[in-house]
C-alpha atoms as a PDB file:
ATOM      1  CA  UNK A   1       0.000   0.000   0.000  1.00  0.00           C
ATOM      2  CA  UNK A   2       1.421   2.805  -1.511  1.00  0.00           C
ATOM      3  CA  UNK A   3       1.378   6.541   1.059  1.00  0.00           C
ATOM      4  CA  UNK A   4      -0.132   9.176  -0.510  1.00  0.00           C
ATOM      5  CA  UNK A   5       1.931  12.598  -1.092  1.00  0.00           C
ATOM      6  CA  UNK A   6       0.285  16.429  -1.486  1.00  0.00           C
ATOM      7  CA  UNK A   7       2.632  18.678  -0.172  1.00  0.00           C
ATOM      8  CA  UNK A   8       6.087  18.619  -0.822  1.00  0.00           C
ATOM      9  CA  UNK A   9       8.824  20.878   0.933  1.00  0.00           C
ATOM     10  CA  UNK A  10      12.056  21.158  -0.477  1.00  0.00           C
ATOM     11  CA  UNK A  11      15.630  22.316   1.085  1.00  0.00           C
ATOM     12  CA  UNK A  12      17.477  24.650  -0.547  1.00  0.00           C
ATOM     13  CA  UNK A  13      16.902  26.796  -3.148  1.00  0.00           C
ATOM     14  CA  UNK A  14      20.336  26.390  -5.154  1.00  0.00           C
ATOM     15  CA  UNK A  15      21.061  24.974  -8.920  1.00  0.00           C
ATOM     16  CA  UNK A  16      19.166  21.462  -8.319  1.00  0.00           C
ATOM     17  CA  UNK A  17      17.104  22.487  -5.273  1.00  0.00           C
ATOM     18  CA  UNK A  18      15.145  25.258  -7.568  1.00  0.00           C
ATOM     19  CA  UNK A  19      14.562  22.717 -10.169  1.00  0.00           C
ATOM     20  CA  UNK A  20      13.361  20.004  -8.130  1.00  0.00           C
ATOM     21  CA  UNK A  21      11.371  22.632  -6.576  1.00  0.00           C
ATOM     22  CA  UNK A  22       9.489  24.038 -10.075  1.00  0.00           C
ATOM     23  CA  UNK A  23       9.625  20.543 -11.375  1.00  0.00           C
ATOM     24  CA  UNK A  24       7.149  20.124  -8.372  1.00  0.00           C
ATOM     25  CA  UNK A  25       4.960  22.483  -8.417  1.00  0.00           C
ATOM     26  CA  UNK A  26       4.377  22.462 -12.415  1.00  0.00           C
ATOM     27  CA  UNK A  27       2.769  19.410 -12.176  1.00  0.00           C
ATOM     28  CA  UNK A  28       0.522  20.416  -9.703  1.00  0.00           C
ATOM     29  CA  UNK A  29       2.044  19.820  -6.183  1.00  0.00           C
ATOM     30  CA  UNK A  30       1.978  22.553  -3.623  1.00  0.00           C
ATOM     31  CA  UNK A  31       5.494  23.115  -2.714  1.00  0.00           C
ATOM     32  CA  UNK A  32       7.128  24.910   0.245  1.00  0.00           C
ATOM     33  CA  UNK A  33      10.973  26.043  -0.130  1.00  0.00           C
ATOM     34  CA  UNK A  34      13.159  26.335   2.923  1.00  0.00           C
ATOM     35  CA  UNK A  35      16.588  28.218   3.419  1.00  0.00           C
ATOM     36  CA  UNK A  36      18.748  29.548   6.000  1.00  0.00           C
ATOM     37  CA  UNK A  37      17.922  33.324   5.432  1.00  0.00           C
ATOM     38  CA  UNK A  38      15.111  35.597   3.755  1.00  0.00           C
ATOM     39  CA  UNK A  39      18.420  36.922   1.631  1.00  0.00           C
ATOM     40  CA  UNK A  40      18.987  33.613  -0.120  1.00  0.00           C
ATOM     41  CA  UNK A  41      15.324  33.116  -0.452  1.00  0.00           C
ATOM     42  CA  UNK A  42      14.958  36.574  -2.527  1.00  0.00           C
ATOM     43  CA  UNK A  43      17.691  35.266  -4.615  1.00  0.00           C
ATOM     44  CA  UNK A  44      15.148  31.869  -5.425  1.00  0.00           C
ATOM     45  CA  UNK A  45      12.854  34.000  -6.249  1.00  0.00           C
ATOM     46  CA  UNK A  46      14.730  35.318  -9.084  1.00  0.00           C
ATOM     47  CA  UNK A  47      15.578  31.779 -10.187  1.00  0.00           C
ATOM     48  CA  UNK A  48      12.496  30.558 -10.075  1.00  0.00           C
ATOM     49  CA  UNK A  49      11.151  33.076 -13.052  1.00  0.00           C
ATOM     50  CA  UNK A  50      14.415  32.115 -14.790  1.00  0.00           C
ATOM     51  CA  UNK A  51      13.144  28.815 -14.426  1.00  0.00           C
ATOM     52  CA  UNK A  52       9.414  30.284 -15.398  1.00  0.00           C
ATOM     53  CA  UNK A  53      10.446  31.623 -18.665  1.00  0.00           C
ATOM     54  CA  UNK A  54      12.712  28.581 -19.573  1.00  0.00           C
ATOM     55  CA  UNK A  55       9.978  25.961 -19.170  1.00  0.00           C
ATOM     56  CA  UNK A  56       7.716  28.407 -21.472  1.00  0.00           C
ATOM     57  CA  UNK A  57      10.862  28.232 -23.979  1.00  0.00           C
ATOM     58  CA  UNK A  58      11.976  24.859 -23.499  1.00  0.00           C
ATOM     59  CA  UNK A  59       8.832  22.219 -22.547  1.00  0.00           C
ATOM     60  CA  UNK A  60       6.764  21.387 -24.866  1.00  0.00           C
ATOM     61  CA  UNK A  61       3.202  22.181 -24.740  1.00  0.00           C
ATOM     62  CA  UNK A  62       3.993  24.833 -22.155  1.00  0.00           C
ATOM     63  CA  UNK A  63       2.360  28.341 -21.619  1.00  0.00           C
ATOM     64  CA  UNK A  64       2.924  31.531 -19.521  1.00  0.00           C
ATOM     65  CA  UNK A  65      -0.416  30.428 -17.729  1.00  0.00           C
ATOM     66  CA  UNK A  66       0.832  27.444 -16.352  1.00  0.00           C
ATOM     67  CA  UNK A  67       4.041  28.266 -15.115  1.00  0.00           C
ATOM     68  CA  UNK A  68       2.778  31.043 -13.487  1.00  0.00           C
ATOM     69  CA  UNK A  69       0.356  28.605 -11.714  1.00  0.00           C
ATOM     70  CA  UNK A  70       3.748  27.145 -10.921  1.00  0.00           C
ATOM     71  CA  UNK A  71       5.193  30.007  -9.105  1.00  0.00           C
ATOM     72  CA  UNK A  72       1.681  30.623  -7.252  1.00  0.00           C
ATOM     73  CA  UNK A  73       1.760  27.067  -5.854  1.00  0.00           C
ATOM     74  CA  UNK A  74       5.411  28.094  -4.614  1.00  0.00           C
ATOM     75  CA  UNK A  75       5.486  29.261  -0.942  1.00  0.00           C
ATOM     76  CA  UNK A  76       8.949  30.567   1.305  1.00  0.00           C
ATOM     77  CA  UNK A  77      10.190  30.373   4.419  1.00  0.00           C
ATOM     78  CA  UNK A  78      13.751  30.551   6.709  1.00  0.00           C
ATOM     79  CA  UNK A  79      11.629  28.782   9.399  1.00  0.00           C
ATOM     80  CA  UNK A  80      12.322  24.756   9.178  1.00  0.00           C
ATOM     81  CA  UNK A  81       9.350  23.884  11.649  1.00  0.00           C
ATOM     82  CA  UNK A  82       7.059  26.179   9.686  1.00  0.00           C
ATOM     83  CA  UNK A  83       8.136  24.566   6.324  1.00  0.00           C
ATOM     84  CA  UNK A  84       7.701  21.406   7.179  1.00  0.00           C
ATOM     85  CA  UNK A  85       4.462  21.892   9.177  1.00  0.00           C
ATOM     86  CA  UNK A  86       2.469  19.972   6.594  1.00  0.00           C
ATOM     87  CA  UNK A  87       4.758  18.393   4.262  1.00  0.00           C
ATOM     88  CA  UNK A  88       4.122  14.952   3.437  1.00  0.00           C
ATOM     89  CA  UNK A  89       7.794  14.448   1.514  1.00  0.00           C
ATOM     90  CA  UNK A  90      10.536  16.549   2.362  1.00  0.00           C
ATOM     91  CA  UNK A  91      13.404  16.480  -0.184  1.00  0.00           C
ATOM     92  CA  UNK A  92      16.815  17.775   0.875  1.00  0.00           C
ATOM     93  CA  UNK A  93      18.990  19.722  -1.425  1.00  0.00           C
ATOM     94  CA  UNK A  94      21.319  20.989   0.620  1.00  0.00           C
ATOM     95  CA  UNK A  95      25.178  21.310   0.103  1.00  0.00           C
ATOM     96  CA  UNK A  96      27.452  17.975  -0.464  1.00  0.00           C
ATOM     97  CA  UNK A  97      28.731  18.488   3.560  1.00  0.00           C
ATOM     98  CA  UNK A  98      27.843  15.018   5.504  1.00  0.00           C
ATOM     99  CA  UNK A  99      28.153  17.238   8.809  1.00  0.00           C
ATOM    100  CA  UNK A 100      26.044  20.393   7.306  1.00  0.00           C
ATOM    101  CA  UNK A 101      23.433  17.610   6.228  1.00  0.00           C
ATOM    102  CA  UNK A 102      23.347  15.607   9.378  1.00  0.00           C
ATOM    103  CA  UNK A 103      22.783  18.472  11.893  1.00  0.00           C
ATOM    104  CA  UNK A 104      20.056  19.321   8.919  1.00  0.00           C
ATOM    105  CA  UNK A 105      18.753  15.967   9.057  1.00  0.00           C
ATOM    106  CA  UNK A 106      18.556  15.961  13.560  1.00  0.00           C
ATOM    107  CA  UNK A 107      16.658  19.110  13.400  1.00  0.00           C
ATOM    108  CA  UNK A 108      14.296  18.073  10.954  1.00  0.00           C
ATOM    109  CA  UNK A 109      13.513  15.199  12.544  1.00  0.00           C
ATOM    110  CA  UNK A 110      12.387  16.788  15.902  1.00  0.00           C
ATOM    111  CA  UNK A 111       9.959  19.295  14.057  1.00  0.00           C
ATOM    112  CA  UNK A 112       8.287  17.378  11.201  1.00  0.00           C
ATOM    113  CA  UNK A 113       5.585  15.521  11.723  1.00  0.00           C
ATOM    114  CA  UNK A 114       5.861  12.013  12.355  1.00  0.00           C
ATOM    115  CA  UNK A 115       3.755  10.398   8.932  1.00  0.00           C
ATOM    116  CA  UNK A 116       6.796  12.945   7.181  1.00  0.00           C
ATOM    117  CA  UNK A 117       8.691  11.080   4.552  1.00  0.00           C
ATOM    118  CA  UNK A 118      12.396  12.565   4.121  1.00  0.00           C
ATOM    119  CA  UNK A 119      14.583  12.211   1.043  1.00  0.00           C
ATOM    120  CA  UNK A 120      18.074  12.909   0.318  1.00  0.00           C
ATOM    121  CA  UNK A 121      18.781  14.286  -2.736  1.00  0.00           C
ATOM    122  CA  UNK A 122      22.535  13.588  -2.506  1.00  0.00           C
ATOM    123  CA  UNK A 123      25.015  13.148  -5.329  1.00  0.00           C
ATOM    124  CA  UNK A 124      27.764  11.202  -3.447  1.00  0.00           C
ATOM    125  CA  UNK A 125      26.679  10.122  -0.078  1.00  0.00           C
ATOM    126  CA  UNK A 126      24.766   6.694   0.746  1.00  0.00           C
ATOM    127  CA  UNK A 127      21.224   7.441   2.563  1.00  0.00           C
ATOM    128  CA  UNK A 128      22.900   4.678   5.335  1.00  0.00           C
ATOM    129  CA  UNK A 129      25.483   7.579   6.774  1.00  0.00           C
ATOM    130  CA  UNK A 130      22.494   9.777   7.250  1.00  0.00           C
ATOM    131  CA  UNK A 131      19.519   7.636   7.885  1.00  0.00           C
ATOM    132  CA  UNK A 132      20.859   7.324  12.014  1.00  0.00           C
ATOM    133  CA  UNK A 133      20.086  11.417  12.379  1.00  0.00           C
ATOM    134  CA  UNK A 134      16.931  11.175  10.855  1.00  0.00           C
ATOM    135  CA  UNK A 135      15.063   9.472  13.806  1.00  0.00           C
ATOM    136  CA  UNK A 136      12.924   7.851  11.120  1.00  0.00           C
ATOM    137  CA  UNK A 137      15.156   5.644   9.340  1.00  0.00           C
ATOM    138  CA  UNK A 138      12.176   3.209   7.626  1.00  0.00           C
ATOM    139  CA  UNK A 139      10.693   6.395   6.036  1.00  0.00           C
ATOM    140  CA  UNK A 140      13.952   7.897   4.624  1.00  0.00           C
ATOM    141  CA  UNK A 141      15.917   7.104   1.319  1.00  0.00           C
ATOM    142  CA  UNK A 142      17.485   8.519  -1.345  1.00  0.00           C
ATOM    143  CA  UNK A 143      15.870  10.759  -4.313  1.00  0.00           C
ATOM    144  CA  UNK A 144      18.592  11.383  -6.778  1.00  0.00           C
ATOM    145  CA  UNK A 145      17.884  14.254  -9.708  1.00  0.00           C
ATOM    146  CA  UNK A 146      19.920  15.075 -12.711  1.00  0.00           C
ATOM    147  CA  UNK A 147      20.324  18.612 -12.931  1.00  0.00           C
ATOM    148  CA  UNK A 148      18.077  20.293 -15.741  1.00  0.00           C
ATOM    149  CA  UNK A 149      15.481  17.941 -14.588  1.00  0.00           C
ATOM    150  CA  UNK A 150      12.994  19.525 -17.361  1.00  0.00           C
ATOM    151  CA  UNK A 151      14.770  17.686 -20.066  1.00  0.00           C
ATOM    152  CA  UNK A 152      16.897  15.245 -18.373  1.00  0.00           C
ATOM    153  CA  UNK A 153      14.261  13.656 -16.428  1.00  0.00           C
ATOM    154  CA  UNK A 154      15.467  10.470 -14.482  1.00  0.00           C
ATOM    155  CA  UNK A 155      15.090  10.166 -10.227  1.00  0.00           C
ATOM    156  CA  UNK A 156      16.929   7.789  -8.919  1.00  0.00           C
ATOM    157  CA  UNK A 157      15.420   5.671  -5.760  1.00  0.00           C
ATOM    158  CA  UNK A 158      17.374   4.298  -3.095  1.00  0.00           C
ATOM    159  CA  UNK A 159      16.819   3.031   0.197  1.00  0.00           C
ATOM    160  CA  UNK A 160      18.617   1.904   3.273  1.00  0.00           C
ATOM    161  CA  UNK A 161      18.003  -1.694   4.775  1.00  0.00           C
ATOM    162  CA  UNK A 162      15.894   0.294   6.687  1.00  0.00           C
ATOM    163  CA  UNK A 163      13.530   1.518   4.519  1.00  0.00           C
ATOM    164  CA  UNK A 164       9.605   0.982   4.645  1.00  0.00           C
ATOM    165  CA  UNK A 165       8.964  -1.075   1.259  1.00  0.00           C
ATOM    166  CA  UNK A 166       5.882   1.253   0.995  1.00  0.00           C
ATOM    167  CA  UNK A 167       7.476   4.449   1.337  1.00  0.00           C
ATOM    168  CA  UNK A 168       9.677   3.468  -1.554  1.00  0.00           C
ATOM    169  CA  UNK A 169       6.868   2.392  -3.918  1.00  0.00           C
ATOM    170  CA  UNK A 170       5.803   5.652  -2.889  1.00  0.00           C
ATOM    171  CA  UNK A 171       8.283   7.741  -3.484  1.00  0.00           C
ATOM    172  CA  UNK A 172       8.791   5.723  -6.935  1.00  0.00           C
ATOM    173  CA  UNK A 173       4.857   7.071  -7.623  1.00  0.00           C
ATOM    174  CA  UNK A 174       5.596  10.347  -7.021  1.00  0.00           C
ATOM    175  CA  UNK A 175       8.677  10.332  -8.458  1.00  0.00           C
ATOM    176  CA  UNK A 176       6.398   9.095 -11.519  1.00  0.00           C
ATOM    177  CA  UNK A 177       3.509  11.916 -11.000  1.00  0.00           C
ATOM    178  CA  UNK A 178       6.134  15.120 -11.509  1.00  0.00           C
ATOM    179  CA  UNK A 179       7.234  14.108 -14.718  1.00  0.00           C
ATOM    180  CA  UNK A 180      10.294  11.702 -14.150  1.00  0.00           C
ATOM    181  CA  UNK A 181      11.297   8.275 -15.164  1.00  0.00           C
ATOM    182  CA  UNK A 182      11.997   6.472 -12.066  1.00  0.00           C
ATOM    183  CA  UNK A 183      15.112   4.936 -11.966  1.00  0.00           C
ATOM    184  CA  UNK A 184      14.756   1.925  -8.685  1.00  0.00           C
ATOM    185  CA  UNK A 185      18.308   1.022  -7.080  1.00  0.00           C
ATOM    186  CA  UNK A 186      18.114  -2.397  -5.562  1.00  0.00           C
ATOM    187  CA  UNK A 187      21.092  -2.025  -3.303  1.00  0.00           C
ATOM    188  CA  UNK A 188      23.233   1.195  -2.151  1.00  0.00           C
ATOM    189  CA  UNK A 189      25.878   1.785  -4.391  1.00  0.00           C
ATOM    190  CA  UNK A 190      27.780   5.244  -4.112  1.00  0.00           C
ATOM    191  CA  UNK A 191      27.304   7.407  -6.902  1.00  0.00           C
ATOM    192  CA  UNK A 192      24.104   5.658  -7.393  1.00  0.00           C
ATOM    193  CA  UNK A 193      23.614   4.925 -11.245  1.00  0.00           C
ATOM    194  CA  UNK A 194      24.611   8.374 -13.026  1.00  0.00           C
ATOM    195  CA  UNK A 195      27.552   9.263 -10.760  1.00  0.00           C
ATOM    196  CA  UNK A 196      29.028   6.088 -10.754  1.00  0.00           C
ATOM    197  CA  UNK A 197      29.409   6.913 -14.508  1.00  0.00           C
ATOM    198  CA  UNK A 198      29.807  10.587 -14.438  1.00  0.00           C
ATOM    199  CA  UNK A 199      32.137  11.351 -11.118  1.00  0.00           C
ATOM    200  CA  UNK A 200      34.962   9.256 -12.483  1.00  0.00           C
ATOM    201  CA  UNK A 201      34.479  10.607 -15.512  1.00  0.00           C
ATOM    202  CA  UNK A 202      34.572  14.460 -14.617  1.00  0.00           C
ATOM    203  CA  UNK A 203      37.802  13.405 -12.726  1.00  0.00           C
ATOM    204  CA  UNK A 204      39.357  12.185 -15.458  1.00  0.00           C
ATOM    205  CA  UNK A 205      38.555  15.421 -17.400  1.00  0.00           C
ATOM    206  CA  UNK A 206      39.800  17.890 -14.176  1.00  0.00           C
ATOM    207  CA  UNK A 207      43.020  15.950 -13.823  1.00  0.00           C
ATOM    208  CA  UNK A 208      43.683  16.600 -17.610  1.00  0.00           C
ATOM    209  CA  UNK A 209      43.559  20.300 -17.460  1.00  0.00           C
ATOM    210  CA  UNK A 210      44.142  21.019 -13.352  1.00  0.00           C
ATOM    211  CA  UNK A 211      47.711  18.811 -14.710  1.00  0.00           C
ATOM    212  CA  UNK A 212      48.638  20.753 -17.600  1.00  0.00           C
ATOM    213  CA  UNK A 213      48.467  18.077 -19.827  1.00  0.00           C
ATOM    214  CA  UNK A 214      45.471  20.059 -22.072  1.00  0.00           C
ATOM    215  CA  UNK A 215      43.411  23.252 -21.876  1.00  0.00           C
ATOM    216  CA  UNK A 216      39.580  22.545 -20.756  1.00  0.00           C
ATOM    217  CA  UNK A 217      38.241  23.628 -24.479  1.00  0.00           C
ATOM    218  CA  UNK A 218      40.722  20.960 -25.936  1.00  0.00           C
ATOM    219  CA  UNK A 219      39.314  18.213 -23.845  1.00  0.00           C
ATOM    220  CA  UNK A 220      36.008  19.285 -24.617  1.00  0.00           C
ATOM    221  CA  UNK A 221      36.739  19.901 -28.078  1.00  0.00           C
ATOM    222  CA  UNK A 222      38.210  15.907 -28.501  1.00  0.00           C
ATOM    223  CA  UNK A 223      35.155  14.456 -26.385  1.00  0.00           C
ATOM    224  CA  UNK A 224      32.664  15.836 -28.872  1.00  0.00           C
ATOM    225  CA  UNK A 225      34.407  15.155 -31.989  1.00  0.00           C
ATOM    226  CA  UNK A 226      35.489  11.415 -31.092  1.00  0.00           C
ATOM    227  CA  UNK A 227      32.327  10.241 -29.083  1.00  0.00           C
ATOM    228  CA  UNK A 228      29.591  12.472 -30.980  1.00  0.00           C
ATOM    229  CA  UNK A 229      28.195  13.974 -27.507  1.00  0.00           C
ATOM    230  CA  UNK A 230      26.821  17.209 -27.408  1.00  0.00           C
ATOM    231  CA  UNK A 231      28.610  18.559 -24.285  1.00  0.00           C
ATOM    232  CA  UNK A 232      32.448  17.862 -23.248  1.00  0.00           C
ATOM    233  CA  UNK A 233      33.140  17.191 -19.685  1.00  0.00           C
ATOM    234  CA  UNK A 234      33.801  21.263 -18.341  1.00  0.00           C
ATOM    235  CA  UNK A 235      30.436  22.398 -20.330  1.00  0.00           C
ATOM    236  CA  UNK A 236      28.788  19.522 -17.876  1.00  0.00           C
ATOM    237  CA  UNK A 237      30.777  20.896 -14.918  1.00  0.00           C
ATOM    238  CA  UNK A 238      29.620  24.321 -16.088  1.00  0.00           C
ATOM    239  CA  UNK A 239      25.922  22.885 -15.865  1.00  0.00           C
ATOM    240  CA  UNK A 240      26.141  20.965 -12.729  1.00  0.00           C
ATOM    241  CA  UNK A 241      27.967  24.294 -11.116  1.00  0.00           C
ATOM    242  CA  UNK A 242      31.589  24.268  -9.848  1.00  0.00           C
ATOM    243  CA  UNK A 243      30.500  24.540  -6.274  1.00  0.00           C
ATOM    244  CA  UNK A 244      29.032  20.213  -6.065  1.00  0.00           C
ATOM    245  CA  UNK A 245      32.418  18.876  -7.631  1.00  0.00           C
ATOM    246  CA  UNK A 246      34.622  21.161  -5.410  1.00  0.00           C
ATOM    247  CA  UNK A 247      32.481  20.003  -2.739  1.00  0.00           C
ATOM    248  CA  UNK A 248      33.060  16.290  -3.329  1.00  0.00           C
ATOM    249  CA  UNK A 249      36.835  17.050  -4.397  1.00  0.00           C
ATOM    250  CA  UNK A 250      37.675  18.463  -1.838  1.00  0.00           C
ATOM    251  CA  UNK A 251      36.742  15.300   0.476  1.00  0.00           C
ATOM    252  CA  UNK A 252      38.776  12.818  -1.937  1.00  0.00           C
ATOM    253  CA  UNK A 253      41.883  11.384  -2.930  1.00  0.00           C
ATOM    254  CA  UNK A 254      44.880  13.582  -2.694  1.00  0.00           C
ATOM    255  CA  UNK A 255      44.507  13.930  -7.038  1.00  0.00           C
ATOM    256  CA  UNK A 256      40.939  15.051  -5.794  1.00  0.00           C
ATOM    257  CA  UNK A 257      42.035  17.986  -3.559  1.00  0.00           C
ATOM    258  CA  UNK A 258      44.607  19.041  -6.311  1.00  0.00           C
ATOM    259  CA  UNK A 259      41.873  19.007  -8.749  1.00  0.00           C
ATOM    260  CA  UNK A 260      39.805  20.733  -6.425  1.00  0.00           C
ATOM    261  CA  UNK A 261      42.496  23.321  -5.121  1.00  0.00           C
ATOM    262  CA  UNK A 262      42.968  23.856  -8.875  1.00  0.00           C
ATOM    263  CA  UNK A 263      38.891  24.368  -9.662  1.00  0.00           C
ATOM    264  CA  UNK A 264      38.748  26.864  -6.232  1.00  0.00           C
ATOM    265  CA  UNK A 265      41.839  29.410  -7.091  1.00  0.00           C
ATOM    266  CA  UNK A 266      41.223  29.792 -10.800  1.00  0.00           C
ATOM    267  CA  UNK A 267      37.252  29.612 -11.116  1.00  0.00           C
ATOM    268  CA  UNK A 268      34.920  29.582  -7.575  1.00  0.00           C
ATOM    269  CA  UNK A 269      37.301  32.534  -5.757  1.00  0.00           C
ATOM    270  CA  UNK A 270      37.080  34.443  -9.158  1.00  0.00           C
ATOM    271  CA  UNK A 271      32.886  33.623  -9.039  1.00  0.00           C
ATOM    272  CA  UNK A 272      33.255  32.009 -11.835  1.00  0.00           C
ATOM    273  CA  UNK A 273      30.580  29.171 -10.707  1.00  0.00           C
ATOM    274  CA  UNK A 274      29.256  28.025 -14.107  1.00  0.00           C
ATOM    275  CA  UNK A 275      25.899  28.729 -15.676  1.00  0.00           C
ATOM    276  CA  UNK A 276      23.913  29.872 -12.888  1.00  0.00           C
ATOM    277  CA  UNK A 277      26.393  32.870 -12.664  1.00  0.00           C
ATOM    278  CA  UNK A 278      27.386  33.268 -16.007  1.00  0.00           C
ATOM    279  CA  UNK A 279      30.788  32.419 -15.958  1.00  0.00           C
ATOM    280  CA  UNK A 280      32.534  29.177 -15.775  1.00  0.00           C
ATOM    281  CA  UNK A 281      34.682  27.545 -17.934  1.00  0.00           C
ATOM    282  CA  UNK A 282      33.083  29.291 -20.559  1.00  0.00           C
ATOM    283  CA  UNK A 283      31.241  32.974 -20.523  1.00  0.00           C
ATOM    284  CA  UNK A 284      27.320  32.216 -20.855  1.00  0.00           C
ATOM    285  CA  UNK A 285      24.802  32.732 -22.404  1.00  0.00           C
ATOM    286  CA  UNK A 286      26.977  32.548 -25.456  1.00  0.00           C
ATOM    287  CA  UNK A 287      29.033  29.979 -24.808  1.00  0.00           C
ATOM    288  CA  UNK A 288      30.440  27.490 -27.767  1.00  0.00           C
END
């Protein structure tokens, strides 16, 4: 029996928060955004009619009417008990950190209501080194986005050996009713199914250029001509936004931190951040 899910908060309001977000409330859901500060939650604001006017441009079949019935469905708040108040999913979106996201995930837990159903959407980490601060481990799992969720519309599901069968054929549903192609993971595996193929793969493509061995245009440049893709490896960093890889860099190998030493001094302390600030490895909107 699957649990039935009407209001959906999500937090943070960055890249992939926003989208996940939208994504949510275009298809009908009412949707309650939480950050830290009224500051950062004018700056969603602004993203979300970004996001307004590029699901008019970019989705097919859509209008000005109903993305604006997006953004009215759309509510705020810096308060985490009064954003959760009613939610019956909660999906987290909140920086790569494992300590940022576990004192997240303790807090949450003592001011959500108890039928709440909490999902991580975390690139790297296994829902098993968070479930523990949750203090509701059989209704909390993994919800995994691709960033420009509008087009590239898979949601990974992963549980812990903890987690309620149900709420994962729920979550699986709902993942179904906004739009995405629900991907199930039978087991945890780090990286889940797209980062296990993209991380190591990004890696490859930072050690080239944070080396010296080729400029990031040149790597691009090869990946597209030999493979046929449509993006090289730093146009999908530019996408995902420097801050996520740095974030997981930082935390690796000691290649990792090089890369990641390399990524901070030339492009995040320069706020060069990708293409949510216009600036990355390449200059946007008019980049190559």
């Amino acid at each position: 029996m699957t649990i039935e899910i009407d209001k959906v908060t999500v937090l943070g309001t960055g890249v992939l928060g926003s989208q996940i977000a939208f994504q949510t409330a275009y298809r009908g859901f009412d949707v309650t955004v939480y950050d830290i500060n009224n500051e950062i939650l004018s700056k969603a604001k602004e993203r979300f009619e970004k996001l307004a006017a590029t699901y008019t441009r970019e989705v097919s079949g859509s209008t000005d009417l109903e993305t604006d019935a997006a953004l009215q469905r759309i509510s705020y708040s810096s308060d985490l008990a009064d954003a959760v108040e009613c939610a019956d999913l909660v999906i987290e979106a909140i920086p790569e950190v494992l300590d940022i996201k576990r004192d997240t995930y303790e807090r949450l837990g003592e001011v959500a209501p108890a039928k709440t159903i909490f999902a991580t959407n975390s690139s790297t980490l296994l829902p098993s080194e968070l479930k523990d601060f949750t203090g509701r481990p059989d209704k909390f799992l993994a919800l995994h986005f691709a960033n420009q969720i509008w087009k590239f519309n898979t949601a990974e599901v992963m549980g812990t050996a903890d987690t309620d069968p149900a709420v994962f054929d729920s979550v699986v549903d709902f993942a179904t009713a906004i739009g995405m192609v629900p991907i199930p993971i039978h087991k945890e595996k780090a990286g889940y199914v797209l980062n296990s193929l993209l991380v190591p793969f990004l890696n490859a493509a930072g050690e080239l250029a944070a080396f010296g061995y080729a400029n990031p245009e040149d790597v691009d440049r090869v990946w597209r001509i030999a493979t046929g893709a449509p993006l090289g490896p730093f146009q999908i960093y530019d996408v995902v936004g420097l801050t996520t890889p740095y974030n997981i860099l930082v935390n690796g190998s000691e290649s990792d931190r090089r890369i990641a030493s390399w990524i901070k001094e030339n492009y995040l302390d320069a706020g060069k951040l990708g293409v949510s600030s216009g600036e990355g490895f390449y200059r946007y909107p008019n980049a190559e």
